[in-house]
C-alpha atoms as a PDB file:
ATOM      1  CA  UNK A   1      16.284   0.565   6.811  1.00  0.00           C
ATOM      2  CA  UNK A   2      15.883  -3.015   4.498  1.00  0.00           C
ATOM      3  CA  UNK A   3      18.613  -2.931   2.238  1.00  0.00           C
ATOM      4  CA  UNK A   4      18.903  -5.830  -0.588  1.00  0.00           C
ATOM      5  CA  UNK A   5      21.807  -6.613  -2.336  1.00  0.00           C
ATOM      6  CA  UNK A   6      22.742  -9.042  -5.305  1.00  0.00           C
ATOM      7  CA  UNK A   7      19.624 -11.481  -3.829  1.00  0.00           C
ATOM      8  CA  UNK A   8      19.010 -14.456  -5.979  1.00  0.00           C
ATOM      9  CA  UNK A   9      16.457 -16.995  -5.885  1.00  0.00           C
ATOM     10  CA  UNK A  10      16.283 -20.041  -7.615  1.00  0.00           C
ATOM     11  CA  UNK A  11      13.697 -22.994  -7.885  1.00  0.00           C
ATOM     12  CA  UNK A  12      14.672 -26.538  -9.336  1.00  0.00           C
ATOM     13  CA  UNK A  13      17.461 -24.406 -11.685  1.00  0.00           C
ATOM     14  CA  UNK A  14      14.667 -21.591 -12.615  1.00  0.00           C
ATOM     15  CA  UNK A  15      15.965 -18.341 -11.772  1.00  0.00           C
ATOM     16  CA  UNK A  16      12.843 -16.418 -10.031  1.00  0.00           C
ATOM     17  CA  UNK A  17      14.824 -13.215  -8.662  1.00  0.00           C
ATOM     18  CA  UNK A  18      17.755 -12.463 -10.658  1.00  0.00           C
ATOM     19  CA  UNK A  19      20.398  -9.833  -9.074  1.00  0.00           C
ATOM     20  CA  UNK A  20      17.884  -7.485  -7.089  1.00  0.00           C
ATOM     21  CA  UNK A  21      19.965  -4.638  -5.532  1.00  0.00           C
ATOM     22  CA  UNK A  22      17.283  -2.291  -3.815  1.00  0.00           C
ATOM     23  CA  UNK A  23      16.580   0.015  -1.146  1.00  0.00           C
ATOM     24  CA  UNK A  24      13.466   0.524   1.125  1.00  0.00           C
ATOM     25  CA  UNK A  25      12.726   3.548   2.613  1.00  0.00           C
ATOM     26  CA  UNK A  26      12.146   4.366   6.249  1.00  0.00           C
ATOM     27  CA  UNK A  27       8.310   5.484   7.029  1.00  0.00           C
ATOM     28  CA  UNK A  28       7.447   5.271   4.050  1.00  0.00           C
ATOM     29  CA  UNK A  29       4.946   3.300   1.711  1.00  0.00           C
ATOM     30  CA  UNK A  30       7.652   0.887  -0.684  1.00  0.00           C
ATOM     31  CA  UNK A  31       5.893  -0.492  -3.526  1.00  0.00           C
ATOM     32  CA  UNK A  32       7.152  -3.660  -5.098  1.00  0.00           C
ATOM     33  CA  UNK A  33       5.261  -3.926  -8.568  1.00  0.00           C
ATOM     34  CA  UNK A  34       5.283  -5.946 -11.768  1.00  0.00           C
ATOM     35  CA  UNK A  35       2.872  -8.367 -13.867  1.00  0.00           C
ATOM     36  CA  UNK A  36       1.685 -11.839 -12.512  1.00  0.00           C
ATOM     37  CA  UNK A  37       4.389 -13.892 -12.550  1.00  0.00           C
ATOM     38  CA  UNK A  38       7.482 -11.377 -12.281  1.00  0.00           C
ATOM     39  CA  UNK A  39       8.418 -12.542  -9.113  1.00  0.00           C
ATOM     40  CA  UNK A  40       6.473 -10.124  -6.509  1.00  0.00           C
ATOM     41  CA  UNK A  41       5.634 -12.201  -4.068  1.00  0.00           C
ATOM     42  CA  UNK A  42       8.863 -14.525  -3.833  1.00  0.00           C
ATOM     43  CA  UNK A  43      10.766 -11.139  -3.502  1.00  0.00           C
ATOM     44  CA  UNK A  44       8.228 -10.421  -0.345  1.00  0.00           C
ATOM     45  CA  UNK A  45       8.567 -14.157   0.789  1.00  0.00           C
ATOM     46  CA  UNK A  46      12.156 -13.789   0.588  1.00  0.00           C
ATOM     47  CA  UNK A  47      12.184 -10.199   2.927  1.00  0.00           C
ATOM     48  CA  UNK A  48      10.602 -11.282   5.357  1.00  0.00           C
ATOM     49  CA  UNK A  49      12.041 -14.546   6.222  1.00  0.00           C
ATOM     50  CA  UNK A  50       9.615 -17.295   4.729  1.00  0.00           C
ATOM     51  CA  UNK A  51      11.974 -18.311   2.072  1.00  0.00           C
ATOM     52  CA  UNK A  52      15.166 -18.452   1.958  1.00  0.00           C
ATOM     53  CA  UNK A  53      17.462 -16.511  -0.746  1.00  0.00           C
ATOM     54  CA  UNK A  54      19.849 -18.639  -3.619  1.00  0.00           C
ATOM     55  CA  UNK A  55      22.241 -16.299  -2.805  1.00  0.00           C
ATOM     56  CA  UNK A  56      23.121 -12.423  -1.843  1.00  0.00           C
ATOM     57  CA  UNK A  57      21.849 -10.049   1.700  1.00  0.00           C
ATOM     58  CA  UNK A  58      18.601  -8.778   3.325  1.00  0.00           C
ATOM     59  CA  UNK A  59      19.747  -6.690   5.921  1.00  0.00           C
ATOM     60  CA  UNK A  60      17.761  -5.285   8.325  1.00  0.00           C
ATOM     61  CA  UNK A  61      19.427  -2.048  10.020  1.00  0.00           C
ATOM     62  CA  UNK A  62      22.740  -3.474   8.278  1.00  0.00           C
ATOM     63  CA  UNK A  63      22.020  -6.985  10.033  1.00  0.00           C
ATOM     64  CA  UNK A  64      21.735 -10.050   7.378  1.00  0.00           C
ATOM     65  CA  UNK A  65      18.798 -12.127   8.027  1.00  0.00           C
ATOM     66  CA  UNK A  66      20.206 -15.155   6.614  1.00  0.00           C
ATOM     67  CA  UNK A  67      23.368 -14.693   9.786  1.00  0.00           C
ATOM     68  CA  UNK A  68      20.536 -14.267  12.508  1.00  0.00           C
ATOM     69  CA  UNK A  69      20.135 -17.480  14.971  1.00  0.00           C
ATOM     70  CA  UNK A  70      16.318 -18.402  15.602  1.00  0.00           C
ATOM     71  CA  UNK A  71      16.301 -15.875  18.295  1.00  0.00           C
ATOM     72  CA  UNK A  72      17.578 -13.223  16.654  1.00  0.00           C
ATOM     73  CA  UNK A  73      14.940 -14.072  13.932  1.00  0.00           C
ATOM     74  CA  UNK A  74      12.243 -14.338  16.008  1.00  0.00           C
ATOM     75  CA  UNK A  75      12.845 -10.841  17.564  1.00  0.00           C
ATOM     76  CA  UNK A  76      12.855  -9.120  14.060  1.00  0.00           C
ATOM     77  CA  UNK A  77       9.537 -11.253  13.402  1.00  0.00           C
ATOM     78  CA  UNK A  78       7.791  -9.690  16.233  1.00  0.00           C
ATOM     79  CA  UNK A  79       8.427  -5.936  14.631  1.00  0.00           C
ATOM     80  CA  UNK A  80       6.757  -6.978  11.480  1.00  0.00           C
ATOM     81  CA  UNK A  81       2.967  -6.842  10.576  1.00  0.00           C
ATOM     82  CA  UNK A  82       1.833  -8.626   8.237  1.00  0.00           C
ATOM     83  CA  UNK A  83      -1.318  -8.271   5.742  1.00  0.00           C
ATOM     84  CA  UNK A  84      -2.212 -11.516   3.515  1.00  0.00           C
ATOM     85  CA  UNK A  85      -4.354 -11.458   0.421  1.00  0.00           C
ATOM     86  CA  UNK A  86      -7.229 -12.752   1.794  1.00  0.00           C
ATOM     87  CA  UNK A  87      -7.009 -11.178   5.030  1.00  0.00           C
ATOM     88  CA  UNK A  88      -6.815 -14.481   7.265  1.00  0.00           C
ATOM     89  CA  UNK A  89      -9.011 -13.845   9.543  1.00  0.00           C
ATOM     90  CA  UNK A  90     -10.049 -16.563  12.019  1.00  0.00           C
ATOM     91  CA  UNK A  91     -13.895 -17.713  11.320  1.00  0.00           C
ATOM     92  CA  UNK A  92     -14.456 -18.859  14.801  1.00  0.00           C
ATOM     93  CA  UNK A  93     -13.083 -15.529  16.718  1.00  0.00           C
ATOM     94  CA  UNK A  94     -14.910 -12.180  16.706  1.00  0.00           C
ATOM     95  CA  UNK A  95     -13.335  -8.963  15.493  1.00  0.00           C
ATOM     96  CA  UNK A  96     -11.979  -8.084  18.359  1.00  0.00           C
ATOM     97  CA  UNK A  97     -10.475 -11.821  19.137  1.00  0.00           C
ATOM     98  CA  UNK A  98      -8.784 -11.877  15.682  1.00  0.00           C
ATOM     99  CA  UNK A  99      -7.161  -8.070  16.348  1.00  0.00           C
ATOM    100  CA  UNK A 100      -6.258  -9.513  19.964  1.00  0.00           C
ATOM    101  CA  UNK A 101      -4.539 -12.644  18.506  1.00  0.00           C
ATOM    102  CA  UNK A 102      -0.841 -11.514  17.931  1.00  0.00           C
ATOM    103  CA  UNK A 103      -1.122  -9.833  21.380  1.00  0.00           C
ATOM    104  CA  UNK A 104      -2.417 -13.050  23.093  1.00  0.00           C
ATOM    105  CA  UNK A 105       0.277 -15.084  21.356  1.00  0.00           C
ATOM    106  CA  UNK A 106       3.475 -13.084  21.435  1.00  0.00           C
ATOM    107  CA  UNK A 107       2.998  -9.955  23.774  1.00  0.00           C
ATOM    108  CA  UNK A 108       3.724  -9.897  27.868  1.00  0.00           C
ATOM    109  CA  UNK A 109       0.124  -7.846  28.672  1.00  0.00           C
ATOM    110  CA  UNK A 110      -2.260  -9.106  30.708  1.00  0.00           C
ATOM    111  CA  UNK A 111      -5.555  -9.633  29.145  1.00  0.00           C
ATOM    112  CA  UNK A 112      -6.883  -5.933  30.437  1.00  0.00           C
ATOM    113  CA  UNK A 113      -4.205  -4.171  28.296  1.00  0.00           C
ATOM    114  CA  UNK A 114      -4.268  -7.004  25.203  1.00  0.00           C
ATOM    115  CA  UNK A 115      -8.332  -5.837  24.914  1.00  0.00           C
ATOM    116  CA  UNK A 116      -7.369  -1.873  25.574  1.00  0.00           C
ATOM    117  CA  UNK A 117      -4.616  -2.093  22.538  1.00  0.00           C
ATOM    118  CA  UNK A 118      -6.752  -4.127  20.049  1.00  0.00           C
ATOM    119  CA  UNK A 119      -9.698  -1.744  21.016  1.00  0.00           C
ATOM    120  CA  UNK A 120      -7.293   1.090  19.893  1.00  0.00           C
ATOM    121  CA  UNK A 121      -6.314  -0.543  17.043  1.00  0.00           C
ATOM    122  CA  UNK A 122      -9.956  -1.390  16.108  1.00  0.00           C
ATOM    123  CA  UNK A 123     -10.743   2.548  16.433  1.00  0.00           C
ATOM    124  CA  UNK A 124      -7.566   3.734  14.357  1.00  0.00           C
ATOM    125  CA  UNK A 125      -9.422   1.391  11.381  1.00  0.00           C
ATOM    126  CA  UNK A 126     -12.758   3.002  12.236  1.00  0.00           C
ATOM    127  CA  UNK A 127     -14.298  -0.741  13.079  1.00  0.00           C
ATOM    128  CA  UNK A 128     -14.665  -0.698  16.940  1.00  0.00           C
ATOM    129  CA  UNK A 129     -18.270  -0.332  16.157  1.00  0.00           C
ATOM    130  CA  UNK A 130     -17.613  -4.456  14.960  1.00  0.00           C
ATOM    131  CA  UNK A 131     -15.622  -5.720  17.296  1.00  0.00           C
ATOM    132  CA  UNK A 132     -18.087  -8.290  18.562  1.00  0.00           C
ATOM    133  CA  UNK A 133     -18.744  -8.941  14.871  1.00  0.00           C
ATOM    134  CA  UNK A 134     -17.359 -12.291  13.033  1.00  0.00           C
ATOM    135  CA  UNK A 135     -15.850 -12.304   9.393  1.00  0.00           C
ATOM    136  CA  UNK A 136     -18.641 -13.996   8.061  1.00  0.00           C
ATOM    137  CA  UNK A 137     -20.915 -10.621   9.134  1.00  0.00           C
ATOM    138  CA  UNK A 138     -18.696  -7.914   7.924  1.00  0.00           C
ATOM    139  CA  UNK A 139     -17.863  -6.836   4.331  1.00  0.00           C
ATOM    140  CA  UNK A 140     -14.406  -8.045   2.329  1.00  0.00           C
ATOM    141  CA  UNK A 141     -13.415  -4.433   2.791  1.00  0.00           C
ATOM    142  CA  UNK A 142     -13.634  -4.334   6.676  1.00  0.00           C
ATOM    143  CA  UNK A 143     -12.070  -7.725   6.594  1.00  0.00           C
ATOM    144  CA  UNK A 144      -9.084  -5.895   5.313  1.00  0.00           C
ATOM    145  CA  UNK A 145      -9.118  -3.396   7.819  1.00  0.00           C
ATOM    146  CA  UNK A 146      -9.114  -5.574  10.588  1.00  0.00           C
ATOM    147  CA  UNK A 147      -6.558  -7.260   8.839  1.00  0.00           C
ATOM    148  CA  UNK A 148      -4.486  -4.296   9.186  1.00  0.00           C
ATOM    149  CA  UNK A 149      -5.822  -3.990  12.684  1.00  0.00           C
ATOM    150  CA  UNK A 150      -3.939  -7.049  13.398  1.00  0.00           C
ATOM    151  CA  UNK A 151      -0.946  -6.128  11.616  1.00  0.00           C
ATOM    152  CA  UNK A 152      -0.494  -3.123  13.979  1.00  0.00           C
ATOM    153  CA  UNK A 153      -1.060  -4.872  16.867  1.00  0.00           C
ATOM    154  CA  UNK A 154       2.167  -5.583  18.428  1.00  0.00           C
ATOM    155  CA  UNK A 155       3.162  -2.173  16.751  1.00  0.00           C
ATOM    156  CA  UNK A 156       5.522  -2.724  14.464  1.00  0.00           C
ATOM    157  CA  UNK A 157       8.260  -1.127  12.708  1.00  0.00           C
ATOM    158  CA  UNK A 158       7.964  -2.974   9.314  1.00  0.00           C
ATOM    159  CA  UNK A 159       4.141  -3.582   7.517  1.00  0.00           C
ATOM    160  CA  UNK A 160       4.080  -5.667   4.668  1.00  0.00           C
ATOM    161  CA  UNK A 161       0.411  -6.059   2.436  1.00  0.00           C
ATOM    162  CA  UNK A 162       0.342  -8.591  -0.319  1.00  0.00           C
ATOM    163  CA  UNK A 163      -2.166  -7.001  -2.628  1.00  0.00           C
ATOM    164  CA  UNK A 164      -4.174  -5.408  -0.128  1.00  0.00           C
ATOM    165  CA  UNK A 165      -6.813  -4.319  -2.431  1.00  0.00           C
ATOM    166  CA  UNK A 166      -7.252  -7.700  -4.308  1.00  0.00           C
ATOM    167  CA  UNK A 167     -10.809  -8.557  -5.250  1.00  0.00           C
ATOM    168  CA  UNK A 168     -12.267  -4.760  -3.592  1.00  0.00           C
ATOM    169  CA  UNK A 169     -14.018  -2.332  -5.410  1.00  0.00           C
ATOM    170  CA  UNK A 170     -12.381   1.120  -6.514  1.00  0.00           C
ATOM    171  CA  UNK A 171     -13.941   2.863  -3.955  1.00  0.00           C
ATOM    172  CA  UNK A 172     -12.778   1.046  -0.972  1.00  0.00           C
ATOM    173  CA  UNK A 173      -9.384  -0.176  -2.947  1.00  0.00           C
ATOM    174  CA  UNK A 174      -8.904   3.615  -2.646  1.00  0.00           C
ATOM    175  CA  UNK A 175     -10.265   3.587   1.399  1.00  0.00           C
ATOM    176  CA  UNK A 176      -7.234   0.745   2.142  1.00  0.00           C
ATOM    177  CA  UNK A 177      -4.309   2.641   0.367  1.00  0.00           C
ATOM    178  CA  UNK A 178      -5.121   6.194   2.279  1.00  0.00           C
ATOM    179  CA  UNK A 179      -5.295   3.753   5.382  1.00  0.00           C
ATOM    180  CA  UNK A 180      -1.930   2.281   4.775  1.00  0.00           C
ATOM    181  CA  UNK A 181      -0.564   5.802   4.189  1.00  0.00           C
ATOM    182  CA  UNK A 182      -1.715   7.527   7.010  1.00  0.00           C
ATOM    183  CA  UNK A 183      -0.537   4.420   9.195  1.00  0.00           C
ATOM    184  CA  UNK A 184       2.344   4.404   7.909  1.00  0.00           C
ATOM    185  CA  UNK A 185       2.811   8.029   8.060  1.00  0.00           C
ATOM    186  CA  UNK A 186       1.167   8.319  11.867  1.00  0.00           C
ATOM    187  CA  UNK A 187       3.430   5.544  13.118  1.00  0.00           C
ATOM    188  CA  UNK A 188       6.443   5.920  11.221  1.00  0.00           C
ATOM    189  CA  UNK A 189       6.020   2.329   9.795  1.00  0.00           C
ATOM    190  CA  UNK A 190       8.447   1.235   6.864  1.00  0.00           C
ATOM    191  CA  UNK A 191       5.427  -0.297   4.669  1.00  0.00           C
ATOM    192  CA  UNK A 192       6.517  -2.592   1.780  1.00  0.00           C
ATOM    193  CA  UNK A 193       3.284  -3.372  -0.917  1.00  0.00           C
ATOM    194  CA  UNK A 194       3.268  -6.327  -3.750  1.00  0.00           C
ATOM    195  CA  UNK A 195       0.410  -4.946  -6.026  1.00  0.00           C
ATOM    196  CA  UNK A 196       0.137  -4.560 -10.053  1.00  0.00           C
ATOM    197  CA  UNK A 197      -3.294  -1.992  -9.334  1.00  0.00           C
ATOM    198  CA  UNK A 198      -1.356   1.478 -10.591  1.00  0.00           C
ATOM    199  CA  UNK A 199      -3.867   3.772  -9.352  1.00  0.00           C
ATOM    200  CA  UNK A 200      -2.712   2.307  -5.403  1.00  0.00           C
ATOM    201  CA  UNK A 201       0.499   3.028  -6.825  1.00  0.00           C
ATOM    202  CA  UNK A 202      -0.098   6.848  -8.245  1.00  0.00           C
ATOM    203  CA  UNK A 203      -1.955   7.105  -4.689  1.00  0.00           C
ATOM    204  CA  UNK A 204       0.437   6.203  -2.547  1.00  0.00           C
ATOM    205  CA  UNK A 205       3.900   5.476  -3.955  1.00  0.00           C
ATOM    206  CA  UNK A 206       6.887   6.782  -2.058  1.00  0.00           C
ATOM    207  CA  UNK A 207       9.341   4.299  -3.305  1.00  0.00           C
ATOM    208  CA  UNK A 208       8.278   2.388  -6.320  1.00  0.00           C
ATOM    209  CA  UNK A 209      10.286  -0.971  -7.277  1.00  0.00           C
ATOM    210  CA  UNK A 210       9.686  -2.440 -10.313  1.00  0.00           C
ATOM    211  CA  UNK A 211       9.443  -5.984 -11.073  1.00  0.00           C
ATOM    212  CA  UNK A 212       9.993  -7.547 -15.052  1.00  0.00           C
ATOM    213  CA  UNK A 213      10.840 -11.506 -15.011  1.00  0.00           C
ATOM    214  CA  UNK A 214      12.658 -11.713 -11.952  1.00  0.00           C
ATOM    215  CA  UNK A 215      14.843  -8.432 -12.861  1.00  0.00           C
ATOM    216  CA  UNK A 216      14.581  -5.167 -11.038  1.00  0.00           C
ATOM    217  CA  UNK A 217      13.742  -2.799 -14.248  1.00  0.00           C
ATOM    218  CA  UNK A 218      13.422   0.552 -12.369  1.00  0.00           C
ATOM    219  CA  UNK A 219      13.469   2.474  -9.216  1.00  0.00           C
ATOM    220  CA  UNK A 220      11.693   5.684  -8.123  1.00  0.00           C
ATOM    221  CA  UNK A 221       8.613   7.530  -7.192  1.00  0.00           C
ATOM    222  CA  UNK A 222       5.028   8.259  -7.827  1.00  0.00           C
ATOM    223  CA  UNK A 223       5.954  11.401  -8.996  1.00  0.00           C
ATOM    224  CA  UNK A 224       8.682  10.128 -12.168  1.00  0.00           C
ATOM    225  CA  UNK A 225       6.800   7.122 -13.054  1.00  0.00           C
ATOM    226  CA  UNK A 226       4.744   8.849 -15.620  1.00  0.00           C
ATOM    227  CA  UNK A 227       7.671  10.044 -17.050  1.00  0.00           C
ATOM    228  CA  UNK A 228       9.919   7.411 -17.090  1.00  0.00           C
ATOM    229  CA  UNK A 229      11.705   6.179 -20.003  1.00  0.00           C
ATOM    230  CA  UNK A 230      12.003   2.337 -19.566  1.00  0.00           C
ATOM    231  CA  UNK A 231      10.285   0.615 -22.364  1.00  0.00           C
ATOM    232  CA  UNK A 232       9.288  -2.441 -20.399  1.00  0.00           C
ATOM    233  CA  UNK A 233       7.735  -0.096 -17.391  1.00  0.00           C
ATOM    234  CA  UNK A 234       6.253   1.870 -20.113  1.00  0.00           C
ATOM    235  CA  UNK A 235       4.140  -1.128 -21.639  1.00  0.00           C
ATOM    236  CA  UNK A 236       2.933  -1.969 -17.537  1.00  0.00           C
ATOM    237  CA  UNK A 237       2.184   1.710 -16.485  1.00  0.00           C
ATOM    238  CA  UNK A 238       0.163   2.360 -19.741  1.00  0.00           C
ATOM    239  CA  UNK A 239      -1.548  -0.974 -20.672  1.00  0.00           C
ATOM    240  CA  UNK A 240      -4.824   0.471 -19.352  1.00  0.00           C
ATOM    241  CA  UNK A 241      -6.588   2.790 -21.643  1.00  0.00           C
ATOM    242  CA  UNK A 242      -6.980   4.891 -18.614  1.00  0.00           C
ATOM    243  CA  UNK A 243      -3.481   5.548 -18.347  1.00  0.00           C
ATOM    244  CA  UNK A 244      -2.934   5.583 -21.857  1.00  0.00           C
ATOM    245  CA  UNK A 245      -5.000   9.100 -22.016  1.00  0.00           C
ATOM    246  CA  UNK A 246      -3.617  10.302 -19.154  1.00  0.00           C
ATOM    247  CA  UNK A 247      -0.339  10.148 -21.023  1.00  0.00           C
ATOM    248  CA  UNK A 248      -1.550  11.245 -23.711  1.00  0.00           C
ATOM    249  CA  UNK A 249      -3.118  14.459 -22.316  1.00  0.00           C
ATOM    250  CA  UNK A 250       0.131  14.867 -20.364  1.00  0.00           C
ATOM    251  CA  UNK A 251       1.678  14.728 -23.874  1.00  0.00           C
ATOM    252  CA  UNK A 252      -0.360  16.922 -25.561  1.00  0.00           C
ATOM    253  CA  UNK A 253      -0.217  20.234 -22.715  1.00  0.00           C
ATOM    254  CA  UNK A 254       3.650  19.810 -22.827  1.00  0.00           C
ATOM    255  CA  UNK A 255       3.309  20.099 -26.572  1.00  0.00           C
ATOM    256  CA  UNK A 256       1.090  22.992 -25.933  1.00  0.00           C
ATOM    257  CA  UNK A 257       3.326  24.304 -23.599  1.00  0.00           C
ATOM    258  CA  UNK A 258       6.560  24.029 -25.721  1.00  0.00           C
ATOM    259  CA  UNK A 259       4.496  25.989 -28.459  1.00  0.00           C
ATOM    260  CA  UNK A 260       3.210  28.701 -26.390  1.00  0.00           C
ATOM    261  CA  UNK A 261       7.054  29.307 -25.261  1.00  0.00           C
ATOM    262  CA  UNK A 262       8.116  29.261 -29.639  1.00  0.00           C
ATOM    263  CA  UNK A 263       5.191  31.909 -29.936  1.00  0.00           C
ATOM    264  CA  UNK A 264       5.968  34.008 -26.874  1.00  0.00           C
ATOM    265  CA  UNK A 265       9.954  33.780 -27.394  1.00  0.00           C
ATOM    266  CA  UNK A 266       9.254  35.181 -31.470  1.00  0.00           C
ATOM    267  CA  UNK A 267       6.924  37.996 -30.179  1.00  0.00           C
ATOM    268  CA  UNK A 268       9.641  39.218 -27.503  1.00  0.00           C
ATOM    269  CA  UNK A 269      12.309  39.287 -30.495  1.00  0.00           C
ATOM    270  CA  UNK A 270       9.338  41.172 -32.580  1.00  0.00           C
ATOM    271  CA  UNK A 271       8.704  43.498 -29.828  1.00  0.00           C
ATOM    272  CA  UNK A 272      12.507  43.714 -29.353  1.00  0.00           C
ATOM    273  CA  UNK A 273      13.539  44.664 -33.193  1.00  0.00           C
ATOM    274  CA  UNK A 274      10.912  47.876 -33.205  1.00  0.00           C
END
């Protein structure tokens, strides 16, 4: 369980993360969204160690990270994966080589088990076909799923993806989020996603944080977002016309709906006075 409370984060006087309290849940996909600039990635910089907060907790199974020595630190580091933006693969290291890399570096295995695990890790992204590949010969939307390869690796308890699907098409944007789902489901991973794409977030959403200028504007799931009432989450859910119709249809049958219980409820009062 990550558990945030009263976290502030401040640069040169500029308050970037204002008061987050927030919960993440347990093997499941936590989605941390907003608009550029609303703080997304500090708040993901900031949970897993690579800045440090202004002020207020980040505890990790009730442990603050900002109390842990380097050891202690270092011990929680090696239970998280992590998936950049632009993947960050190694050029100059096969497929396999880059899946193998946390293993090599922070695992005990000798180098018969470090090749079995990335192998396994490789076939759980449906890529061991590449694994002699290098970056420069696979797609950008294999490079993301060796990415996540890696992050597995040392199998974690905690993944976090900064805008996985940045710069993929629909089609495999959509391939990445059911892979981070069923990982995250087939492991029992606590995933934690910075994206502003809302159809990863209708996808896969199991906890859904909301980011406006530093402020945490709302809390929930996939399931209430469409629903919710918060004006500023509103005008971020529905500034695609996409979404704006889907509203709108949803809109229009629960007008439909509402009538077609008026007509029904008047005909069983008819029926009733005969």
């Amino acid at each position: 369980m990550i558990q945030v409370k009263n976290l502030i984060k401040e640069f040169e006087g500029r308050v970037v993360l204002d008061d987050i309290t927030a919960s993440f849940k347990k093997s499941a996909v936590n989605m941390i969204i907003g608009k550029s600039g609303s703080g997304k990635t500090v708040f993901l910089k900031c949970l897993i160690g690579l800045i440090v907060p202004t002020s207020g907790e980040i505890r990790y199974n009730g442990r603050n990270i900002t109390d842990m020595k380097t050891k202690e630190m270092k011990r929680l580091r090696r239970d998280m994966g992590m998936l950049f933006q632009g993947s960050a693969l190694f050029d100059s290291k096969t497929v396999l080589e880059n899946v193998m890399f946390p293993l090599d570096m922070f695992s005990r295995m000798n180098m018969r088990e470090r090749k079995k695990r990335a192998e396994f890790c490789l076939e759980r992204v449906n890529l061991l076909h590449a694994a002699d590949l290098f970056p420069s010969e696979i797609s950008g939307g294999m490079m993301k799923r060796v990415a996540i390869a890696r992050a597995i690796s040392l199998n974690p308890k905690y993944l976090f993806c900064d805008e996985p699907n940045s710069g993929l098409d629909p089609k495999t944007a959509q391939l990445i989020d059911e892979l981070i789902s069923d990982i995250t489901d087939d492991f029992g991973i606590t995933s934690i996603v910075v994206s502003h794409d809302m159809n990863s977030v209708m996808n896969i959403g199991d906890n859904i944080i909301f980011l406006n200028e530093g402020v945490l504007e709302w809390t929930g799931s996939k399931d209430k977002i469409m629903d919710a009432k918060n004006e500023k989450l509103n005008e971020f859910v529905f500034a695609s016309e996409l979404f704006k119709k889907i509203k709108e249809a949803d809109n229009l049958i629960t007008e439909q709906q509402v009538l077609e219980e008026e007509e029904r409820a008047i005909a069983e009062k008819m029926e009733d006075g005969k």
